[in-house]
Protein backbone atom coordinates (compact mmCIF):
# COMPACT_ATOMS: atom_id res chain seq x y z
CA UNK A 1 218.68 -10.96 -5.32
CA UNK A 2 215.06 -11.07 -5.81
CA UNK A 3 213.24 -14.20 -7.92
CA UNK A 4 210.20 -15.26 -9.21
CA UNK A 5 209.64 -18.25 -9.78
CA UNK A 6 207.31 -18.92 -13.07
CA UNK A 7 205.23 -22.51 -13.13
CA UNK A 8 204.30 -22.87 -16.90
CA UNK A 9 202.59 -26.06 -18.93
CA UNK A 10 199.73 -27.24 -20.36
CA UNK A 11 196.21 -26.20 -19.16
CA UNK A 12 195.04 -28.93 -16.68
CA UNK A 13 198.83 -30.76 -15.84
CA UNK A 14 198.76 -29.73 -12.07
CA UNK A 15 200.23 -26.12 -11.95
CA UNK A 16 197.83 -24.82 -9.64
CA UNK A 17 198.34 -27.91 -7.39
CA UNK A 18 201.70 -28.39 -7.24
CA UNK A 19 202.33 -24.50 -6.25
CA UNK A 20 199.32 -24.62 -3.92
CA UNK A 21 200.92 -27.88 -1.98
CA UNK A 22 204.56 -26.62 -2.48
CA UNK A 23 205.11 -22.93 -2.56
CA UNK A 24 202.78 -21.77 0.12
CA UNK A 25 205.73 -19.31 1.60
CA UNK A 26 206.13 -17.23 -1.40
CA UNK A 27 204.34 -14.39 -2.90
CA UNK A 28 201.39 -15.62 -4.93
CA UNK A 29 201.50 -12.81 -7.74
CA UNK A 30 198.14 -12.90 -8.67
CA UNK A 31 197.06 -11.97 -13.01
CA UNK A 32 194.35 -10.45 -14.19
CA UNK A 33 192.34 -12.35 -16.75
CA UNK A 34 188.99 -12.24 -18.66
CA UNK A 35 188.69 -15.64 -18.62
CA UNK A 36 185.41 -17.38 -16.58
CA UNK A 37 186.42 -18.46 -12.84
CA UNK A 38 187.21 -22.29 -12.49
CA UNK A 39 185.52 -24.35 -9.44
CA UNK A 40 189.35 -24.85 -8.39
CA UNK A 41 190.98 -20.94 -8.79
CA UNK A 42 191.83 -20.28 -5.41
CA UNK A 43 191.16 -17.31 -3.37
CA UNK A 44 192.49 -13.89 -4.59
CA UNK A 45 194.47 -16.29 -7.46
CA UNK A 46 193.04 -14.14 -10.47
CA UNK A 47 191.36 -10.94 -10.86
CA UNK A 48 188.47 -11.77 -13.45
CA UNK A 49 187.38 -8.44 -15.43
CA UNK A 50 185.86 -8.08 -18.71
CA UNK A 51 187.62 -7.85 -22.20
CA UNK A 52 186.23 -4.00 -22.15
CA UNK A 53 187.89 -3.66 -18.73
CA UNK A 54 191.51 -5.37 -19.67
CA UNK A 55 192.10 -3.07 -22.66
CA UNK A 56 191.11 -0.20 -20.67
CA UNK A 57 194.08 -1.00 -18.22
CA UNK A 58 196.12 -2.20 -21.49
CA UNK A 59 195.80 1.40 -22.77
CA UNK A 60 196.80 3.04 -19.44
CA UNK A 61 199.89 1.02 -19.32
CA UNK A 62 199.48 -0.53 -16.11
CA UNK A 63 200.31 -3.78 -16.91
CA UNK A 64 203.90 -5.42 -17.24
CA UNK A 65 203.08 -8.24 -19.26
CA UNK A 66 200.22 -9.52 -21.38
CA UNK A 67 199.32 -12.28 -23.37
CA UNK A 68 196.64 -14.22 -25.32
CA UNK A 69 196.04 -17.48 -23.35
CA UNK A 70 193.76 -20.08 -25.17
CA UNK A 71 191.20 -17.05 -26.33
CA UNK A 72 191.33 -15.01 -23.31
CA UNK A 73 193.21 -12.38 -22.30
CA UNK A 74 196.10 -12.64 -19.27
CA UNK A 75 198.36 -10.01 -17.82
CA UNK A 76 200.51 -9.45 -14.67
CA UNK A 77 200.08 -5.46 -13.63
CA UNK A 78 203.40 -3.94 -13.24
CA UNK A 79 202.42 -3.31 -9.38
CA UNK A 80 202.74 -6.68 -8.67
CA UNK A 81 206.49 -7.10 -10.43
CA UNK A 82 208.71 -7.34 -7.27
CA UNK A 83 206.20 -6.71 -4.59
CA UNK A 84 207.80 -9.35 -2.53
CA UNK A 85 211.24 -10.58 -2.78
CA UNK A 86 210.25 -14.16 -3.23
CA UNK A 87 207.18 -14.72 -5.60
CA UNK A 88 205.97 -17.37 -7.58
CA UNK A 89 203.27 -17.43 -10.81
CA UNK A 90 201.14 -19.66 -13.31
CA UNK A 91 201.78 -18.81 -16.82
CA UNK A 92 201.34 -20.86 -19.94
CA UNK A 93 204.64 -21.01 -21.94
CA UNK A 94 203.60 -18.00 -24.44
CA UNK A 95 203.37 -15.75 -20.78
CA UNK A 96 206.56 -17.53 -19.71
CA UNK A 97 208.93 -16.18 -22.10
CA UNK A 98 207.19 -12.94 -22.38
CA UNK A 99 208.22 -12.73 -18.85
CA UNK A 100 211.42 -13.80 -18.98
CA UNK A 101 212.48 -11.21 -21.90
CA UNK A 102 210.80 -8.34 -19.98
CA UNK A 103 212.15 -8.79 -17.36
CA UNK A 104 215.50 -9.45 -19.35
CA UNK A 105 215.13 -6.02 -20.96
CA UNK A 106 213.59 -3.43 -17.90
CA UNK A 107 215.31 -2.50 -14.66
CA UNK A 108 212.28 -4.39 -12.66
CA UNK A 109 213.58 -4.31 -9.16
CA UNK A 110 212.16 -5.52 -5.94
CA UNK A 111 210.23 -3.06 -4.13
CA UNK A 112 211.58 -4.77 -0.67
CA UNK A 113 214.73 -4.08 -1.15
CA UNK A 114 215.30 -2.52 -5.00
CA UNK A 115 217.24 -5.37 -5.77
CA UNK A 116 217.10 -6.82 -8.99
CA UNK A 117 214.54 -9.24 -10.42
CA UNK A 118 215.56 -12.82 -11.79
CA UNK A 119 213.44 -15.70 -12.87
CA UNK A 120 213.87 -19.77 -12.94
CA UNK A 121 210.96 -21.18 -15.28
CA UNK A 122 209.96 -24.58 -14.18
CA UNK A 123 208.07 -26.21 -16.95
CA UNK A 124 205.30 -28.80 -15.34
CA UNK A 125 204.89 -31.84 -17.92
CA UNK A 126 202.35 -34.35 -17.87
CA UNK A 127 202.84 -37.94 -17.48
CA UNK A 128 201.08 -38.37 -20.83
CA UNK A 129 204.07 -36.92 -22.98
CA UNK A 130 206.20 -39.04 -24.52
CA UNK A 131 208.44 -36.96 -26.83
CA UNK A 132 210.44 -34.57 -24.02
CA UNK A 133 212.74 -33.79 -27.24
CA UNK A 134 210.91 -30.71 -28.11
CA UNK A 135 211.28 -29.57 -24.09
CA UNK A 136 215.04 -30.24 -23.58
CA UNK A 137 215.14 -28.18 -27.20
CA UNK A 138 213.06 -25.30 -25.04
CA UNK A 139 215.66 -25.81 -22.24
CA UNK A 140 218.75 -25.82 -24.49
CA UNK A 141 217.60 -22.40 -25.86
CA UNK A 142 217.49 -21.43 -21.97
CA UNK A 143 213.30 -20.39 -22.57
CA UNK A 144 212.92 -22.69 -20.21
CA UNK A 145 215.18 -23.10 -17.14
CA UNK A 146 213.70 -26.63 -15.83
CA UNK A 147 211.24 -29.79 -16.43
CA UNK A 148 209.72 -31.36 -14.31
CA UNK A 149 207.66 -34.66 -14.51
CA UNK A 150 205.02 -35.02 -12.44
CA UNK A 151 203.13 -38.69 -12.01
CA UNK A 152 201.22 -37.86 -9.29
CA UNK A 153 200.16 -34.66 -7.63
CA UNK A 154 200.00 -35.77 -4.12
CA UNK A 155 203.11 -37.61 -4.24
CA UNK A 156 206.31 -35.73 -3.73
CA UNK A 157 208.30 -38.65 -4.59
CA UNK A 158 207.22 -39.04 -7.99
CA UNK A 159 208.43 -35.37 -8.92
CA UNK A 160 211.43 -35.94 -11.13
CA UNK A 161 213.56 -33.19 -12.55
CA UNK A 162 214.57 -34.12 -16.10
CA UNK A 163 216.14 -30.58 -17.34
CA UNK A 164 219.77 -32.35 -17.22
CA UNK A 165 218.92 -35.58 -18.77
């Protein structure tokens, strides 16, 4: 079965990092955004266009998801649903469960193999947060499929999962 694999939490906790140090044999699927390039985007991450440009692509119906992150606009284009069997994305929470119920509700397949399309969201939370209660709730609803605390980017033994706790 195919799977994506959706990295979601607050802007700045380590998203970016932790799937650029730990997910470097999957499928990147890269979103389209009109927000301003950061010094740290990597390569071919995010396709920058203009707010003109986005609902031009909005009204053509090319993309399979979008969503209103901090002010700018995000979106995944449909091509890039199940273009690998194995793929992996950023998305703040809002994106995440937009994701999850499309693909919940369409016949998204894998265009390796057609096989279907499932998706384990892996919520990133910073080591500032004290109150997880409002995350397990996330988790218990099953918006969320895991939580995981990270203390310390470059550390893989600091990376705790706390979804069962």
């Amino acid at each position: 079965m195919a799977m994506i694999w959706c990295y979601t939490g607050p802007s700045g906790v380590g998203k970016s990092s932790y799937v650029d140090n730990n997910c470097k044999l999957l499928y990147r699927i890269r979103t389209t955004t009109t927000r301003e390039p950061r010094d740290d985007d990597g390569v071919g991450t995010y396709e920058y266009i203009s707010y003109d440009e986005f609902f031009d692509i909005m009204d053509k119906d090319a993309f399979f998801i979008t969503n209103n992150a901090y002010g700018d606009m995000c979106g995944i284009r449909k091509e890039e649903i199940g273009k690998c069997k194995y793929s992996v994305v950023i998305l703040d929470v809002h994106g995440t469960i937009k994701l999850k119920e499309k693909l919940e509700s369409s016949d998204a397949r894998s265009q390796e193999d057609n096989e279907p399309i499932n998706m384990m969201s892996i919520f990133i939370l910073p080591k500032y947060v004290n109150d997880v209660n409002q995350l397990h709730s996330l988790v218990a609803k099953r918006l969320i499929d895991e939580v995981i605390y990270i203390s310390n980017i470059g550390n893989k033994d600091d990376i705790k999962n706390i979804s069962n706790k």
